[in-house]
Protein backbone atom coordinates (compact mmCIF):
# COMPACT_ATOMS: atom_id res chain seq x y z
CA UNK A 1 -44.74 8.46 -15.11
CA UNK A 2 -41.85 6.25 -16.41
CA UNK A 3 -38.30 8.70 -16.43
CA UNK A 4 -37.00 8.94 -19.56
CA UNK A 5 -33.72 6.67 -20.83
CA UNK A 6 -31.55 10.13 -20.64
CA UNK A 7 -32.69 10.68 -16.54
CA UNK A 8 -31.07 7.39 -16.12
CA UNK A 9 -28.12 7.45 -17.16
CA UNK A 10 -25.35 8.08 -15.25
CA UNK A 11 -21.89 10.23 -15.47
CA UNK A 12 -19.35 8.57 -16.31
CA UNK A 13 -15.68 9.04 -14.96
CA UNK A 14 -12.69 9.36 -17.96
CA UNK A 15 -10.21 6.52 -17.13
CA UNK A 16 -6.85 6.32 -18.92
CA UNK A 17 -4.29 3.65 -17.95
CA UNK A 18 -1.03 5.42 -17.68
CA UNK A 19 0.87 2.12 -17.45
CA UNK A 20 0.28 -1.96 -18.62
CA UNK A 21 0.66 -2.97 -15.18
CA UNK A 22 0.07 -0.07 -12.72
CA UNK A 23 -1.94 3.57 -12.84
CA UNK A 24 -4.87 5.35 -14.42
CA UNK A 25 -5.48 8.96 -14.84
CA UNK A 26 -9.10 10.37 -13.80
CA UNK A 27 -10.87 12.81 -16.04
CA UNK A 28 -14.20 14.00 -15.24
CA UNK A 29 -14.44 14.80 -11.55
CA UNK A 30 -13.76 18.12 -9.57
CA UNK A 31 -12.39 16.94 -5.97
CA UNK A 32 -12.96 20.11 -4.57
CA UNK A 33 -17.17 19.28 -4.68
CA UNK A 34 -19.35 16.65 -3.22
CA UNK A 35 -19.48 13.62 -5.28
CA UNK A 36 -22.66 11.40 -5.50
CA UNK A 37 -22.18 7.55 -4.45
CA UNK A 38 -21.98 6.37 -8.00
CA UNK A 39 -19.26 8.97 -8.87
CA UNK A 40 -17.15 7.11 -5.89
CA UNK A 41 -18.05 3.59 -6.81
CA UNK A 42 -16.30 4.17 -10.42
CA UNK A 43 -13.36 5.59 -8.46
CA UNK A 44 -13.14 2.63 -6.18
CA UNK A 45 -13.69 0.33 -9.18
CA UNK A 46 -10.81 1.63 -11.30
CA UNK A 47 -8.14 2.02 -8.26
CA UNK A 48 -9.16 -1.41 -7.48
CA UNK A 49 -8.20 -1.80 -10.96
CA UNK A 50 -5.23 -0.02 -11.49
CA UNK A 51 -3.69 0.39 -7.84
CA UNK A 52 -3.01 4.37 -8.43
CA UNK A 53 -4.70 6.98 -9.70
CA UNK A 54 -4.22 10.68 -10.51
CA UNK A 55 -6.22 13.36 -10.84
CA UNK A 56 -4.82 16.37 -12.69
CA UNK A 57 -5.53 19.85 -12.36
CA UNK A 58 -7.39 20.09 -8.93
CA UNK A 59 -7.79 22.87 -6.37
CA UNK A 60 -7.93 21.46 -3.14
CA UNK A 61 -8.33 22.62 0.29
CA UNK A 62 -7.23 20.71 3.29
CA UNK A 63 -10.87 19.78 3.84
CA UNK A 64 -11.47 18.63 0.24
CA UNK A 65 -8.78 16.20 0.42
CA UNK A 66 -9.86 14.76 3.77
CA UNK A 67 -13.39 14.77 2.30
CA UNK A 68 -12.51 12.81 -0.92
CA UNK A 69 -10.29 10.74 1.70
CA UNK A 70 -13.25 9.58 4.25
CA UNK A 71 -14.92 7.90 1.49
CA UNK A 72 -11.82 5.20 1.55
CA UNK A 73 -12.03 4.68 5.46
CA UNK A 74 -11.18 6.59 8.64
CA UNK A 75 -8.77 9.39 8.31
CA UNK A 76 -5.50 8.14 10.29
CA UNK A 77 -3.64 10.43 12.67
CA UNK A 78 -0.19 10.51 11.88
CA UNK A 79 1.94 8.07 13.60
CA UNK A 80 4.19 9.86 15.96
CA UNK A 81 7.72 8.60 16.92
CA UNK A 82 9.13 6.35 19.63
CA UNK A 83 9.64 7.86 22.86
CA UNK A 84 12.79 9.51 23.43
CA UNK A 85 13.40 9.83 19.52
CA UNK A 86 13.41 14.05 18.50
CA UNK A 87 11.71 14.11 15.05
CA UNK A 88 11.41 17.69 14.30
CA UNK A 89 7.77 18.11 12.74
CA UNK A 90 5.25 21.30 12.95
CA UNK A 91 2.07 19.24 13.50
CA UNK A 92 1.39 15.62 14.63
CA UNK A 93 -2.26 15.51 13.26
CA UNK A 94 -3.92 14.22 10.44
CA UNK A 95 -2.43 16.09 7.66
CA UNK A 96 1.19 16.02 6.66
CA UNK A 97 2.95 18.60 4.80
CA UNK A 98 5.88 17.05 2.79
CA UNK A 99 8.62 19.66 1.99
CA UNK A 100 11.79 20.80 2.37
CA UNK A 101 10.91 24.20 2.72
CA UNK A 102 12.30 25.70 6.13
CA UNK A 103 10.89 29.05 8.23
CA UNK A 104 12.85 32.26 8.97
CA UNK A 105 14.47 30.27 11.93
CA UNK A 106 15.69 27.39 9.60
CA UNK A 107 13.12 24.53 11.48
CA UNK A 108 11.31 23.01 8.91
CA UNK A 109 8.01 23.90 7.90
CA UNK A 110 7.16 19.90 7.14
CA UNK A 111 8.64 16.08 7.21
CA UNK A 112 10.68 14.41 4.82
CA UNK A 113 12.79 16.97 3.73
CA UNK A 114 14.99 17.24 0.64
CA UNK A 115 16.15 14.45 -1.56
CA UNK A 116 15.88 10.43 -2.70
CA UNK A 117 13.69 8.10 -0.58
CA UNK A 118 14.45 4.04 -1.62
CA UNK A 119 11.05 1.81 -2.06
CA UNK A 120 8.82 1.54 0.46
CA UNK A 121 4.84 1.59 1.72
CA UNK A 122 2.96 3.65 4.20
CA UNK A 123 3.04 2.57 7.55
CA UNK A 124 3.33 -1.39 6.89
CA UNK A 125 5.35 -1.49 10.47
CA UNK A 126 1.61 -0.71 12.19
CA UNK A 127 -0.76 -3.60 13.18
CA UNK A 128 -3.32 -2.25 10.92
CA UNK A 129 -1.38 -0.68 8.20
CA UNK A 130 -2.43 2.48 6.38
CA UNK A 131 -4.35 1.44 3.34
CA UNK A 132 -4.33 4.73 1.02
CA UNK A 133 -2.26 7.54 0.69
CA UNK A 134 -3.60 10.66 -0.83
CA UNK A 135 -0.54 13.07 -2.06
CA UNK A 136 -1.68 16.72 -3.51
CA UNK A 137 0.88 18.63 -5.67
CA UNK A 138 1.47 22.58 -3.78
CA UNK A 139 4.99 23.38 -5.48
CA UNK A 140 6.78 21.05 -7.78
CA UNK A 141 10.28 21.74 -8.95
CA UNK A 142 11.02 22.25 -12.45
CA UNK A 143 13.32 18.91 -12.73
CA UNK A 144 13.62 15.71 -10.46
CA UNK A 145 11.06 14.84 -7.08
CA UNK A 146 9.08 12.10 -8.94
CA UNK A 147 7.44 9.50 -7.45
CA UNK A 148 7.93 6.12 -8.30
CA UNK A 149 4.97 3.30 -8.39
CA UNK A 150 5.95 -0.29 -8.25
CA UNK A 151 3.32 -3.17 -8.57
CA UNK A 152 3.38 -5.43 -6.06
CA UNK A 153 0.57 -8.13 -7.87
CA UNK A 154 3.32 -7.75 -10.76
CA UNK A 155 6.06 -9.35 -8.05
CA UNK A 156 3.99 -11.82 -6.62
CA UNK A 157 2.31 -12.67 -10.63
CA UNK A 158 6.21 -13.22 -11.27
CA UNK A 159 6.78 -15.48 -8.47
CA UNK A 160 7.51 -19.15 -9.51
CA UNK A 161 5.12 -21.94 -8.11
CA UNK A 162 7.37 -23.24 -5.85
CA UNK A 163 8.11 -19.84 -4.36
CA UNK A 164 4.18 -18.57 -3.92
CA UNK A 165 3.51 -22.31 -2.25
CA UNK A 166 6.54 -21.46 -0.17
CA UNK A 167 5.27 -17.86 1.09
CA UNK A 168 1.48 -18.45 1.59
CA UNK A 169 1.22 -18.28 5.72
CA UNK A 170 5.34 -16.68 5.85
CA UNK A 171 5.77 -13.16 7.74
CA UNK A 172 8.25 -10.79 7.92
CA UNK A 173 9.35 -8.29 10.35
CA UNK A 174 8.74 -4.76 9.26
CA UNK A 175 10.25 -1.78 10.82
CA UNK A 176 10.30 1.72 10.42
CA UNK A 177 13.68 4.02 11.49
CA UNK A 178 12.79 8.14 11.24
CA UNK A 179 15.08 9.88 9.24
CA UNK A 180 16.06 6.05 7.45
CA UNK A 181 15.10 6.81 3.97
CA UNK A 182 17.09 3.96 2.98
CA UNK A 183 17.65 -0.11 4.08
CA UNK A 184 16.71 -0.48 7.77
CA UNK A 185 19.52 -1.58 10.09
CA UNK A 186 18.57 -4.85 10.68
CA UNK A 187 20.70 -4.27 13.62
CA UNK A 188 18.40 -1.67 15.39
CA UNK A 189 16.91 -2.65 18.91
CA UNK A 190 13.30 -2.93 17.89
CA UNK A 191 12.35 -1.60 21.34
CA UNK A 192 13.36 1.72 19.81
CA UNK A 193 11.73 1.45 16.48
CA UNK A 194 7.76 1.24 15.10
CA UNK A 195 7.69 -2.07 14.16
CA UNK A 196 5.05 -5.28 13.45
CA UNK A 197 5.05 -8.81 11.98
CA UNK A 198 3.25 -8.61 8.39
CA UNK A 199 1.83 -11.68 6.23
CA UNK A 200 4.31 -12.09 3.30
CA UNK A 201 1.67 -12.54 1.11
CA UNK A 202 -1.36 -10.04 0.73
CA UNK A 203 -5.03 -11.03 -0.67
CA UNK A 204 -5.92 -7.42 -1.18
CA UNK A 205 -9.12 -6.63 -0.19
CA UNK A 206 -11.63 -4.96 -3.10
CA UNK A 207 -9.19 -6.48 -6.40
CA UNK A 208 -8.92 -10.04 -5.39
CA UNK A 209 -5.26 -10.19 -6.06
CA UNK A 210 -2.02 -11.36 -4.25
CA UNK A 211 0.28 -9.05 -3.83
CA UNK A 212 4.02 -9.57 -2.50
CA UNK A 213 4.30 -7.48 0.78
CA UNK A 214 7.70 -6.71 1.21
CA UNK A 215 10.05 -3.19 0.23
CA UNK A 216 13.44 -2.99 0.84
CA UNK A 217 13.10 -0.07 2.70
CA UNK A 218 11.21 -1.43 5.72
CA UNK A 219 11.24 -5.43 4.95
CA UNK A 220 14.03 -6.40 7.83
CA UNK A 221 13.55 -10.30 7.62
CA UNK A 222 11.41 -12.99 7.19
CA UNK A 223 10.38 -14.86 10.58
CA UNK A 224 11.81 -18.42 11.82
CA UNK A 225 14.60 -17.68 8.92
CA UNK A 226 18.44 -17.73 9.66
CA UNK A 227 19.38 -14.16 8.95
CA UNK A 228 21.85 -14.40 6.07
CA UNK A 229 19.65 -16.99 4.47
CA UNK A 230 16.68 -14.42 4.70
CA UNK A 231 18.71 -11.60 3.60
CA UNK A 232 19.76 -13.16 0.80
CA UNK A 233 16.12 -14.25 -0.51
CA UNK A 234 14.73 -10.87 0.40
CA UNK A 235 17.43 -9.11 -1.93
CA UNK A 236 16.10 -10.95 -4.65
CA UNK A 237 12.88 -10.28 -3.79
CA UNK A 238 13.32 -6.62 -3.39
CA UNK A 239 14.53 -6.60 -7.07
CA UNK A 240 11.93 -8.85 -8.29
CA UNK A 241 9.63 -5.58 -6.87
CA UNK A 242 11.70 -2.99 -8.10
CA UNK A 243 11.85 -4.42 -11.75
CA UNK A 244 11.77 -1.50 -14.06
CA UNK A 245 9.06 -3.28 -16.31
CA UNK A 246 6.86 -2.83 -12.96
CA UNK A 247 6.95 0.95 -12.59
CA UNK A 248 5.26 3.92 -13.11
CA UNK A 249 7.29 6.92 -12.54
CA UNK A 250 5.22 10.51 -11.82
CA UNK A 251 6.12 13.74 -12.88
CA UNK A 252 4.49 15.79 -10.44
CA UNK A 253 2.33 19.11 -11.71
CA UNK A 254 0.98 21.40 -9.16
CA UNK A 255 -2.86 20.76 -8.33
CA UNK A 256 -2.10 16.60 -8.83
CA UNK A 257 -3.70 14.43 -6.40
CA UNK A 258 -2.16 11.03 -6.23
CA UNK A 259 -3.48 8.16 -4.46
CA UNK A 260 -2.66 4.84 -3.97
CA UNK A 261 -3.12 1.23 -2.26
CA UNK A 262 -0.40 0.44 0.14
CA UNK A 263 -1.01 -2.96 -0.18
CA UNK A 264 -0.74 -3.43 -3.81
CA UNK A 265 2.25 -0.86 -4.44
CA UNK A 266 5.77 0.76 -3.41
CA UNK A 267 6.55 4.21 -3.87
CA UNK A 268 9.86 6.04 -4.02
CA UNK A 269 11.32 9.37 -4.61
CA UNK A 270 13.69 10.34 -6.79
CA UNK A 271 16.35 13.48 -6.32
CA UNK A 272 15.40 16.99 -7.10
CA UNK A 273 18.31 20.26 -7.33
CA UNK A 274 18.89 21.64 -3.97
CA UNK A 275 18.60 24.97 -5.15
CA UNK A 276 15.18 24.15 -5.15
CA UNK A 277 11.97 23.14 -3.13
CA UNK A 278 8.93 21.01 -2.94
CA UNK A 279 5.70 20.50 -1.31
CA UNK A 280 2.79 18.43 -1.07
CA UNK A 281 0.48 16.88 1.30
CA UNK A 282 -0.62 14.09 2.40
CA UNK A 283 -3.13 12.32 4.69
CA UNK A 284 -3.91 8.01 5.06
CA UNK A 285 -6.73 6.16 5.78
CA UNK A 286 -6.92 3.30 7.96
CA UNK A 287 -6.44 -0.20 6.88
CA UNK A 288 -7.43 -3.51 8.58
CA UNK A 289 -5.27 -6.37 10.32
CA UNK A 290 -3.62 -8.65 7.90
CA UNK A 291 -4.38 -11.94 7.97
């Protein structure tokens, strides 16, 4: 018996770019179910596509985001701090509650506390970097506590010829300080800091693209460069990523889950009242070496 053209045909997924150069809204899937392998392969096609992608008005257990999550890679344990460094944080496993909020003792109830965090991306100091963050909206405050997408193929597309012939095969150092949510001391003993030596230059795995690996957060210098020559070249780079024509800025609503590439974008958060709090969660997948 030959199935008729309506049995074959498949769902598809809503896609909506939210920006010319970076993001896509999903419409169309409930994260809180099962989905079948063709639902996932549209997924993967359009954050290939797009870097980051949102899904809006989802009610999601801890479960249903690590679910939803395995389908990227192995969920990633979170990286705990250097020895002898006291980061205050109610679990160490592989789910990470991002608030301010505190308990009845004043210890906080998560990491990353209140306020601005400068450009950065997910655990780029680790040998194999985390490749996708998933972020789901709990309680958003009524102004402020966006986050910030920046494309990185966008920096690197930008790039003159010279430059991109003069970065294929560089690496830079890139470090992580707790409690840092700003530039790095590039003075820090890197004994006492997560750190790693990155490729400068990214071929990004599943898009095909080159994207310009550096955030001026964690980028701390550029290897077998005199220092003040590679500061200077990494400022300019650092703005080249934070252009404002590359960015996608999201206003959070509760029951949003974000994800994103960490090798194709930087993130940053912007300033909420202090009268107020915020909290989401998070868990990462694991990533490959960079070659």
């Amino acid at each position: 018996m030959v199935a008729s053209a309506s049995a074959l045909t498949l769902d598809q997924i809503g896609v909506t770019k939210l920006h010319p150069l970076i993001g896509a809204q999903i419409e169309g899937v409930d994260l809180a179910r099962p989905l079948g392998d063709d639902t996932i392969a549209q997924i993967k096609d359009a954050w290939h596509a797009h870097t980051m992608l949102v899904f809006r008005d989802q009610k999601l257990s801890e479960e249903d985001q690590r679910r939803f999550a395995a389908h990227f890679g192995p969920i990633a344990e979170r990286v705990k701090p250097p020895p002898g460094k006291d980061v205050k944080s109610p679990d160490w496993g592989d789910m990470m509650m991002i608030t301010d909020r505190v308990d009845a003792d004043g210890e906080p109830l998560g990491a990353l506390g209140h306020g601005e965090m400068w450009f950065h991306t997910d655990k780029c100091y680790r040998e194999r970097p985390h490749r996708v963050s998933f972020l789901y909206g709990i309680e958003i405050p009524s102004v402020g506590g966006h986050t910030k997408f920046a494309s990185l193929y966008a920096a690197y597309d930008k790039l003159a010829d010279e430059l991109k012939r003069r970065f294929a095969g560089a690496m830079v150092m890139q470090g992580h300080e707790y409690g840092v949510g700003r530039r790095i001391r590039l003075d820090v003993d890197l004994a006492s800091i997560h750190h790693c030596r990155q490729p400068m230059v990214v071929a990004v795995p599943g898009s095909g693209r080159n994207s310009l690996y550096v955030s001026r957060q964690n980028t701390m210098w550029i290897e077998g460069m005199d220092r003040a020559e590679s500061e200077a070249l990494l400022t300019a780079l650092f703005d080249l990523t934070e252009d404002p024509a590359h960015i996608y800025e999201h206003i959070w609503r509760p029951g949003d889950l974000v994800m994103w590439d960490n090798l194709a974008c930087l993130h940053a958060r912007t300033d909420w009242p202090k009268s107020e709090t915020r909290m989401l969660r998070r868990c990462t997948v694991e990533g490959e070496r960079l070659h």
